[in-house]
Protein backbone atom coordinates (compact mmCIF):
# COMPACT_ATOMS: atom_id res chain seq x y z
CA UNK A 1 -7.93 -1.91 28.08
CA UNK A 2 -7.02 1.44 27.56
CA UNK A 3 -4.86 2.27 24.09
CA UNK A 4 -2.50 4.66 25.76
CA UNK A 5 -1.09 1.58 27.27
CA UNK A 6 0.18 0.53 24.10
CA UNK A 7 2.41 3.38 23.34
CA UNK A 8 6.18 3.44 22.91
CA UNK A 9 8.04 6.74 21.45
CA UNK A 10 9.56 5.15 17.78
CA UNK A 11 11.72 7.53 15.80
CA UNK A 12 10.53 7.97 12.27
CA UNK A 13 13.88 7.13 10.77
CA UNK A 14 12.95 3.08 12.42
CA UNK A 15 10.59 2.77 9.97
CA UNK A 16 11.31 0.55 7.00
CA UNK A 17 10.96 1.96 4.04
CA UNK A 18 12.71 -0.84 2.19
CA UNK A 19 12.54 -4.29 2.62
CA UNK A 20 15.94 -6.36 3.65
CA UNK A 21 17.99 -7.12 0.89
CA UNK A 22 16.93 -10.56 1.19
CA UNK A 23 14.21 -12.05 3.06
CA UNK A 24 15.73 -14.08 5.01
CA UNK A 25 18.26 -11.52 6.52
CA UNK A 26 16.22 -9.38 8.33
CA UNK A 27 16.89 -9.39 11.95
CA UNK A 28 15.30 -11.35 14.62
CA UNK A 29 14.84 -10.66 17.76
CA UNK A 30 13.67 -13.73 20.14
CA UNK A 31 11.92 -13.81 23.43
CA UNK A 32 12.16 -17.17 24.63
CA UNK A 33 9.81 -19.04 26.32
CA UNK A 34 9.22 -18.08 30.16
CA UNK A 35 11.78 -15.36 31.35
CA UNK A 36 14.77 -15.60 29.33
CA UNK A 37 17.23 -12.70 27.89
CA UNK A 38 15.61 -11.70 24.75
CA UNK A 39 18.08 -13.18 21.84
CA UNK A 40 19.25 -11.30 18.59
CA UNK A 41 19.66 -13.37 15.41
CA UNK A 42 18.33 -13.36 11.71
CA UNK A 43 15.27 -14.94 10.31
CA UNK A 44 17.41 -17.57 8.97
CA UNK A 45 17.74 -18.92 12.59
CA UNK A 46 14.11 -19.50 12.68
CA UNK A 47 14.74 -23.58 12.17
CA UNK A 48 16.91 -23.34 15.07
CA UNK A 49 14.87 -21.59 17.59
CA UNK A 50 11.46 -23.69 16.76
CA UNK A 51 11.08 -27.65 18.42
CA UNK A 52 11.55 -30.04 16.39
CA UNK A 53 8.09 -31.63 15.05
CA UNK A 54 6.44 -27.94 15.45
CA UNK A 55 3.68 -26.88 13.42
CA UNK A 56 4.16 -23.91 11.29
CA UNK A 57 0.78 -22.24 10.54
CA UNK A 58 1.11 -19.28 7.44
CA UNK A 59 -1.47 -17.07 5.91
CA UNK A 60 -1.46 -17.91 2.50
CA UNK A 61 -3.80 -14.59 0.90
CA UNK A 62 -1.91 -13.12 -2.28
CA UNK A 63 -1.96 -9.51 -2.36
CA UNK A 64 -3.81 -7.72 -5.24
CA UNK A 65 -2.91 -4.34 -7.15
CA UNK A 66 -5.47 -2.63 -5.42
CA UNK A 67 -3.97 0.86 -5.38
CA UNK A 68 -5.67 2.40 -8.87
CA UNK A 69 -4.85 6.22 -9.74
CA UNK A 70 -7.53 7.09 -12.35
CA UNK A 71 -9.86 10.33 -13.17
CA UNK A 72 -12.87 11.60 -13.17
CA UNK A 73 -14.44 10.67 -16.39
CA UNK A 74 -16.44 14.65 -17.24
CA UNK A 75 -13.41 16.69 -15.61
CA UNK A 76 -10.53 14.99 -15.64
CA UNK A 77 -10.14 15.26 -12.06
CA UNK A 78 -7.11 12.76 -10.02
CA UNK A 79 -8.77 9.84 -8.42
CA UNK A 80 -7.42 7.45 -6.53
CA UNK A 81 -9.21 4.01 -5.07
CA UNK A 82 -8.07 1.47 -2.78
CA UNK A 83 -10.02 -1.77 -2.79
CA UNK A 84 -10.60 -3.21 -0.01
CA UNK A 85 -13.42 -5.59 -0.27
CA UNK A 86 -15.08 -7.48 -2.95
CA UNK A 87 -19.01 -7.53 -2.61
CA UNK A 88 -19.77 -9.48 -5.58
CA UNK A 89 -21.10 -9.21 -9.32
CA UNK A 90 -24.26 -7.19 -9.70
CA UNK A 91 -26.04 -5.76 -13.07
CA UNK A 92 -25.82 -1.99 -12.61
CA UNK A 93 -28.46 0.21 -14.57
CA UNK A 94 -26.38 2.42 -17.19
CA UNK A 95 -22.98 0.46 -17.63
CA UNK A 96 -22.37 -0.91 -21.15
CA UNK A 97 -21.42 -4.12 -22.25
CA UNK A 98 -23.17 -7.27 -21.29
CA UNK A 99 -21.18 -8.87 -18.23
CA UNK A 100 -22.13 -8.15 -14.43
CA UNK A 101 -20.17 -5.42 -12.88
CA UNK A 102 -17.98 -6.22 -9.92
CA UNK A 103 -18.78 -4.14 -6.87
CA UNK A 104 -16.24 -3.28 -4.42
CA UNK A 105 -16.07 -1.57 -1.19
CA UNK A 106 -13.09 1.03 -1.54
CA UNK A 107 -11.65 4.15 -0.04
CA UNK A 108 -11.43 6.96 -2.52
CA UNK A 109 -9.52 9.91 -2.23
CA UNK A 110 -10.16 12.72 -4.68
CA UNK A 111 -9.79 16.96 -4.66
CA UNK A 112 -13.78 16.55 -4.88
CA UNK A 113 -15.99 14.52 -2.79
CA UNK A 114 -16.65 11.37 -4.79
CA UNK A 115 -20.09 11.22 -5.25
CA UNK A 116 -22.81 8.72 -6.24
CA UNK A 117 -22.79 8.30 -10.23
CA UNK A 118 -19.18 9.35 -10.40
CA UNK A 119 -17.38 7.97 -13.18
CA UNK A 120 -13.83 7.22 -13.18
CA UNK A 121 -11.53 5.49 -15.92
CA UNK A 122 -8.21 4.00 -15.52
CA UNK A 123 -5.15 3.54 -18.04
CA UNK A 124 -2.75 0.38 -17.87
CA UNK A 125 -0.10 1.17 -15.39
CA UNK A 126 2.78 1.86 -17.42
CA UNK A 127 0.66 3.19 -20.29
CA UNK A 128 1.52 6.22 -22.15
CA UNK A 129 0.77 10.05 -21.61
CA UNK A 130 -3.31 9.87 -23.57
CA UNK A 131 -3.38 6.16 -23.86
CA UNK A 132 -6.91 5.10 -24.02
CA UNK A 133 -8.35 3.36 -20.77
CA UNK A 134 -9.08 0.06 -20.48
CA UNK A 135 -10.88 0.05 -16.47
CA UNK A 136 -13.61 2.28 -15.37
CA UNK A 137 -15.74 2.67 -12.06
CA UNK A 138 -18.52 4.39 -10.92
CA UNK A 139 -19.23 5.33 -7.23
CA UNK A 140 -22.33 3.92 -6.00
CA UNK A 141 -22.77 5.09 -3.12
CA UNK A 142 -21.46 7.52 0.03
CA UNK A 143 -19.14 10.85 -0.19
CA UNK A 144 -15.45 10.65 0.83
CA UNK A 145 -16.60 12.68 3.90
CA UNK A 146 -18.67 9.84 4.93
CA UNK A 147 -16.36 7.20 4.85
CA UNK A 148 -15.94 3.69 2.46
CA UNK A 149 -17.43 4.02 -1.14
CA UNK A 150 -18.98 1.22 -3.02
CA UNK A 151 -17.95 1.23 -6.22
CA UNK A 152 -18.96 -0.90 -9.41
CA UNK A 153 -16.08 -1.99 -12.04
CA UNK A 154 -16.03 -3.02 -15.65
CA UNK A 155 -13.99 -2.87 -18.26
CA UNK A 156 -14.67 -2.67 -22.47
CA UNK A 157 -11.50 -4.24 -23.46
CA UNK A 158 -10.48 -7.11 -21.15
CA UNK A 159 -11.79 -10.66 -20.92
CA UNK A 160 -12.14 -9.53 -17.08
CA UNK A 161 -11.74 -6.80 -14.43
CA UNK A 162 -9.45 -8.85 -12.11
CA UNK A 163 -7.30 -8.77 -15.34
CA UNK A 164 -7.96 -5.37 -15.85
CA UNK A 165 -7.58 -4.26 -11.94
CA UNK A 166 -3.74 -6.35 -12.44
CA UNK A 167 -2.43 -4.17 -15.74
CA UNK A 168 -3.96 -0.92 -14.08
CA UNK A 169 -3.54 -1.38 -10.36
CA UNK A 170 -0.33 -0.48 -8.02
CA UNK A 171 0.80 -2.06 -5.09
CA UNK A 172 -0.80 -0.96 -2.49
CA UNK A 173 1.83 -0.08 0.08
CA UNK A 174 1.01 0.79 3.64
CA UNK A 175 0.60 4.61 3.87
CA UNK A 176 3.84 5.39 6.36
CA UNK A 177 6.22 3.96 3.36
CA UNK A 178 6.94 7.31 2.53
CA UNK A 179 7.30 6.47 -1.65
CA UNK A 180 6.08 5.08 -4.75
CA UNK A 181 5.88 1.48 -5.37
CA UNK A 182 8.91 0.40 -7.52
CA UNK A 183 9.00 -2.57 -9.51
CA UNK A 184 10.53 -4.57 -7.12
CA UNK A 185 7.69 -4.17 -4.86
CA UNK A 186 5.56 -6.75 -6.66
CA UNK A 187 7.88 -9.71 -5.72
CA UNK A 188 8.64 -8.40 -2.67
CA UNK A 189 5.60 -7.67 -1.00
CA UNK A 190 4.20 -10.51 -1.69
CA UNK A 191 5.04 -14.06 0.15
CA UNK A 192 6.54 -16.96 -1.57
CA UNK A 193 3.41 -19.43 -0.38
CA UNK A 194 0.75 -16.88 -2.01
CA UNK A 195 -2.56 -18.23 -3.25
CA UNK A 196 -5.57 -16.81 -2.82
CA UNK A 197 -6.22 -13.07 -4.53
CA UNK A 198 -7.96 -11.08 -1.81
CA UNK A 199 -5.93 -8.88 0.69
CA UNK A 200 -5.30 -5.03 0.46
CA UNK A 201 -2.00 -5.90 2.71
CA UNK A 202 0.94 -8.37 2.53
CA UNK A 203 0.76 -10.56 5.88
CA UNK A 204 4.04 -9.21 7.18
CA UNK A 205 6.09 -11.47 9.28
CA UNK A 206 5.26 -13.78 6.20
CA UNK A 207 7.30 -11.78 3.91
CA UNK A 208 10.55 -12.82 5.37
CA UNK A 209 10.20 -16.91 4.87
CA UNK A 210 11.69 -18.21 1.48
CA UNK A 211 11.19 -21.47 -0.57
CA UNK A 212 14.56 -22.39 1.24
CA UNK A 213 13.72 -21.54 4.46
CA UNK A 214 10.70 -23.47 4.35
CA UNK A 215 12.20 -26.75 3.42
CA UNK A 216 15.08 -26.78 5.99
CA UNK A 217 11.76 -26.19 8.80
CA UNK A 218 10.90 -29.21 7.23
CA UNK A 219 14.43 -30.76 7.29
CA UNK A 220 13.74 -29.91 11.12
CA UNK A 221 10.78 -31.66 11.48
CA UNK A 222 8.28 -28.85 11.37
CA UNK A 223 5.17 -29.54 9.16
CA UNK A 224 3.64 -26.73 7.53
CA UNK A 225 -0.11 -25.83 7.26
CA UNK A 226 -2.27 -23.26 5.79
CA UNK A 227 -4.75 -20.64 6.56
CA UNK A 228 -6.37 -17.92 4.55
CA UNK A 229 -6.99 -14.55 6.13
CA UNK A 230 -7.91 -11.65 3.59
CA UNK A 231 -6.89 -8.55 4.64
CA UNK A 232 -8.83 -5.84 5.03
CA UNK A 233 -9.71 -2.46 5.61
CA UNK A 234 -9.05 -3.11 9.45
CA UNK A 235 -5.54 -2.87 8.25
CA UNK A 236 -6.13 1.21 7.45
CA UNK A 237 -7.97 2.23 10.59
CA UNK A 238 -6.20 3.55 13.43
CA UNK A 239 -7.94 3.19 16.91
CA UNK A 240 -9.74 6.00 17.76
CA UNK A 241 -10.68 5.08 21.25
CA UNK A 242 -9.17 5.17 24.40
CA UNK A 243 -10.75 1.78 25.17
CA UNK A 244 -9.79 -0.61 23.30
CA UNK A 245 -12.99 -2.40 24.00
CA UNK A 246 -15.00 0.47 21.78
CA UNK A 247 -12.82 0.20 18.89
CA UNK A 248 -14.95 -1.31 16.11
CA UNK A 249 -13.50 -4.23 14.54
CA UNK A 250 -13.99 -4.40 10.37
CA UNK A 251 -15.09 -8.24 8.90
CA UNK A 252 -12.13 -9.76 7.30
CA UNK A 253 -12.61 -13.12 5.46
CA UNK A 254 -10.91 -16.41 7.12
CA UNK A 255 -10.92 -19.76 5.75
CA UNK A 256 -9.35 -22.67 7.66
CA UNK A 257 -9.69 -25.76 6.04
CA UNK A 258 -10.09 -29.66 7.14
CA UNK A 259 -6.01 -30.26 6.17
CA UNK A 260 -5.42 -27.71 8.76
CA UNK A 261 -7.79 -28.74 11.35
CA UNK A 262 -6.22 -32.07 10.50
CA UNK A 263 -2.72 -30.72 11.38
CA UNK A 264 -3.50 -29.40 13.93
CA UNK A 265 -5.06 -32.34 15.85
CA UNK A 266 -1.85 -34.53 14.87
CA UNK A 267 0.98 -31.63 16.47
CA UNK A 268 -1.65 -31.58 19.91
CA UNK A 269 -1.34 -35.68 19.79
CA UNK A 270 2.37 -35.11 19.78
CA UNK A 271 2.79 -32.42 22.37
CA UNK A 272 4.12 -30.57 19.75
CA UNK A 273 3.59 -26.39 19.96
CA UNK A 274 1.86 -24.63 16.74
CA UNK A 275 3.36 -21.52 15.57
CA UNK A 276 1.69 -18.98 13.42
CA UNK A 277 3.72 -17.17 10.88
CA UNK A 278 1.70 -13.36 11.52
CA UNK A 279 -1.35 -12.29 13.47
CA UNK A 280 -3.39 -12.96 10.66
CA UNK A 281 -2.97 -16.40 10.84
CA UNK A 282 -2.93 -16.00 14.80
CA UNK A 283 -6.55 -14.18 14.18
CA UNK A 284 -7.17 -16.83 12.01
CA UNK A 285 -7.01 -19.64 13.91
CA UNK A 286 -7.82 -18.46 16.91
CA UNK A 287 -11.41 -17.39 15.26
CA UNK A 288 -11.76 -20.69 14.13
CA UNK A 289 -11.02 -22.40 18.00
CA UNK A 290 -13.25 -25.49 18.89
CA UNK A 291 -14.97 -24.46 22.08
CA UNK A 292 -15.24 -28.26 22.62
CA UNK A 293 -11.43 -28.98 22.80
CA UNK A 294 -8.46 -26.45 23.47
CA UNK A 295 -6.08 -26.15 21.59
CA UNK A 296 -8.00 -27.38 18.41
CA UNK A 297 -9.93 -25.79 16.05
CA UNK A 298 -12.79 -26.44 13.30
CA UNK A 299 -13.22 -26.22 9.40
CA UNK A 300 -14.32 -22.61 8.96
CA UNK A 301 -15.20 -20.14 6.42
CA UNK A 302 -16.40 -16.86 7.22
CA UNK A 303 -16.18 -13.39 8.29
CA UNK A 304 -14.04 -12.48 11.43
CA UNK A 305 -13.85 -9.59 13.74
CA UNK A 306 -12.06 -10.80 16.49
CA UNK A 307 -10.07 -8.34 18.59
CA UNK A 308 -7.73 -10.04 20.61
CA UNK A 309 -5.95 -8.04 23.29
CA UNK A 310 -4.66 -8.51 27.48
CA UNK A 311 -6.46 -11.18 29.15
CA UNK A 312 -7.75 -13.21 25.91
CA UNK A 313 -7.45 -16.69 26.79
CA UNK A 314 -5.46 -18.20 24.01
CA UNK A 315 -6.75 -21.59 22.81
CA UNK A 316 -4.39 -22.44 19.96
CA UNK A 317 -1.30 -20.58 18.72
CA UNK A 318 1.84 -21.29 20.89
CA UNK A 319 3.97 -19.07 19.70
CA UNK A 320 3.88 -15.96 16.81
CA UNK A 321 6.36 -14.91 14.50
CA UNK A 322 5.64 -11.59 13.57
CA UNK A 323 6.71 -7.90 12.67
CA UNK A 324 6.99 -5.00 14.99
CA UNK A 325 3.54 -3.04 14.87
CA UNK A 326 2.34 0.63 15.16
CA UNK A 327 2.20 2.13 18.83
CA UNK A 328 -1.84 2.00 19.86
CA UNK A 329 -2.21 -0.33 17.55
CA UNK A 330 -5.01 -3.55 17.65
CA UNK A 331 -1.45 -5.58 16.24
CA UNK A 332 0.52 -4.72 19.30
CA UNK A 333 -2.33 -5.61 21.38
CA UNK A 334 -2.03 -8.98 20.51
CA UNK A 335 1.52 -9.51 20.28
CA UNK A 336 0.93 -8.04 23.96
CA UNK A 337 -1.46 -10.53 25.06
CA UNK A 338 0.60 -13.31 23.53
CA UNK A 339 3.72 -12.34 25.38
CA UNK A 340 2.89 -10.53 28.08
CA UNK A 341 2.37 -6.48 27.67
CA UNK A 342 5.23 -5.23 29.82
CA UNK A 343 7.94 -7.46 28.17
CA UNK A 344 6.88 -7.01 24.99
CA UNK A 345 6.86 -3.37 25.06
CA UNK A 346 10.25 -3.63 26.86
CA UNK A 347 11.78 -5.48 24.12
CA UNK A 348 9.48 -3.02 21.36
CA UNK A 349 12.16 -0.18 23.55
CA UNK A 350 15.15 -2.38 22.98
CA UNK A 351 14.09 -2.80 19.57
CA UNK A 352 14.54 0.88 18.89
CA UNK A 353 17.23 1.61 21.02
CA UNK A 354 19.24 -1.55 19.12
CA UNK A 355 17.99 0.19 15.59
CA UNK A 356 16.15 -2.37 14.45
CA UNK A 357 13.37 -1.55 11.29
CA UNK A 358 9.81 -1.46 12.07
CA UNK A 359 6.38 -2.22 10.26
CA UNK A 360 5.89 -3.93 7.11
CA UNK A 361 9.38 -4.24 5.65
CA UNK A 362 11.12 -4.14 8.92
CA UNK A 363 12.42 -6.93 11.06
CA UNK A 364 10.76 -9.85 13.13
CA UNK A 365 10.20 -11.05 16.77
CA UNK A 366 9.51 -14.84 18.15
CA UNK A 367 7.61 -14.71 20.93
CA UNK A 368 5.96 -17.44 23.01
CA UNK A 369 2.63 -17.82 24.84
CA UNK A 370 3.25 -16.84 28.20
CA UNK A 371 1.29 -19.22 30.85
């Protein structure tokens, strides 16, 4: 399809650059099933507006500090690295001590191209003005002009790098949040059900559930299952295209597991819908889809690039609770696909013109497979 399609006109000041004060009070907006009047409520309402006995699917990847501000080792030179993927450990020629480094893939920004054999050392994030550092990198390979580095970490001090990468590394915060990450930011972008260390981005819509909200779904009669969905640098790269179709998806990890596949199978023997909390978990599961049997899906662990836009025939998620996404975006092509293209982008217009907040502290929309 072709991106300008997806485009809506959003004032800046709709951006969130805050989250709610609490989680649970962010708005809602709700597009009910088949035709209905879009309804306006808060996330708290979310029990109310889901059958009972309806499975709620969430994306359970814990956000790391992956934002690390460093310098250049010989000049003293800002750095700054995002991680984005781990690749593994790997004995690198030249780095002391006697443990494996861990190699990333990153993007690096710098005033200099960062180039191969690059060194780069990082204090402790609230660390003093000359404190010593207790992380260092080394570029491995590519220049910034050429696109992701792969970089190889150790540290001198610490029993480990993840350890180290946690008392050095900031939370990395999506780049149209037009400030510093505060304090506050580690609780908060972060969901309550976090597990698994491994995305470079909070799974959005999941942000907004709480440990209360979760047990009155259950109250309800909604069981809850799990996915994992690491995201990636597929988060950071805006479509270049005008066809969608040519837009080159990046690998993110998924993992759905036999509990899941198990819930799953018991909510399609009761007619009940399953609802994924995000379109990671919607990517998720619908990357994991048994060809054999709709509406099912099988144990999985892997790499997906699935790009799910218009006309994708949906085999498992019902309906999607999720946050408002960039215009042009991959996102709103699947929240498009989901509910239909023209009413979603007419309630993405309402949306504005009702001020609601946008993007990954802003608000949340229900929205039901149309069939």
């Amino acid at each position: 399809m072709r991106v300008d399609a997806l485009h809506y006109d959003l004032p800046h000041e709709r951006i969130a650059q805050h989250p709610a004060p609490d989680r649970e009070s962010a708005r809602l907006m709700h597009l009910p099933a088949g035709d209905g009047d879009v309804e306006h409520g808060r996330v708290h309402d979310l029990p109310d507006l889901l059958p009972p006995g309806a499975l709620v699917v969430v994306n359970d990847t814990r956000v790391i500090p992956a934002r690390l501000l460093g310098r250049k080792r010989r000049s003293g030179g800002r750095v700054e690295l995002l991680l984005v993927r781990r690749l593994g450990a790997r004995r690198i020629d030249g780095l002391p001590g006697p443990r494996a480094a861990e190699v990333w893939q990153a993007l690096g920004r710098a005033t200099k191209a960062l180039r191969a054999g690059t060194d780069v050392e990082f204090t402790r994030r609230d660390a003093s003005e000359g404190a010593s550092p207790v992380l260092f990198a080394r570029v491995l390979e590519r220049s910034l002009a050429e696109g992701p580095l792969e970089v190889a970490l150790w540290t001198e001090s610490f029993d480990s790098v993840d350890a180290a990468v946690r008392a050095c590394g900031h939370v990395p915060l999506p780049p149209y949040i037009k400030r510093a990450d505060a304090p506050e930011d580690a609780e908060r972008y972060q969901t309550v059900y976090a597990r698994h260390d491994g995305s470079v981005a909070a799974p959005t819509a999941g942000l907004h559930l709480t440990e209360s909200l979760l047990e009155r779904l259950a109250e309800h009669g909604c069981a809850i299952a799990r996915v994992t969905l690491h995201v990636g640098l597929g988060t950071f790269q805006p479509v270049a295209v005008d066809d969608l179709d040519q837009h080159p998806m990046h690998a993110e990890r998924s993992v759905v597991g036999q509990a899941t596949v198990d819930a799953i199978a018991q909510a399609r023997a009761a007619g009940a819908p399953v609802v994924a909390i995000g379109t990671t978990t919607a990517r998720a599961l619908e990357s994991a889809a048994d060809p054999a049997r709709l509406g099912h899906v099988r144990p999985s662990d892997g790499d997906t690039r699935i790009l799910i836009q218009p006309g994708h025939a949906w085999r498992v998620v019902d309906g999607l609770l999720t946050n408002f996404h960039l215009p042009g975006s991959t996102l709103l092509a699947m929240v498009g696909a989901l509910g239909g293209l023209d009413r979603v982008l007419a309630a993405y217009r309402l949306a504005v013109r009702e001020g609601y907040r946008f993007f990954s502290y802003g608000d949340a929309m229900l929205l039901w497979r149309r069939t």
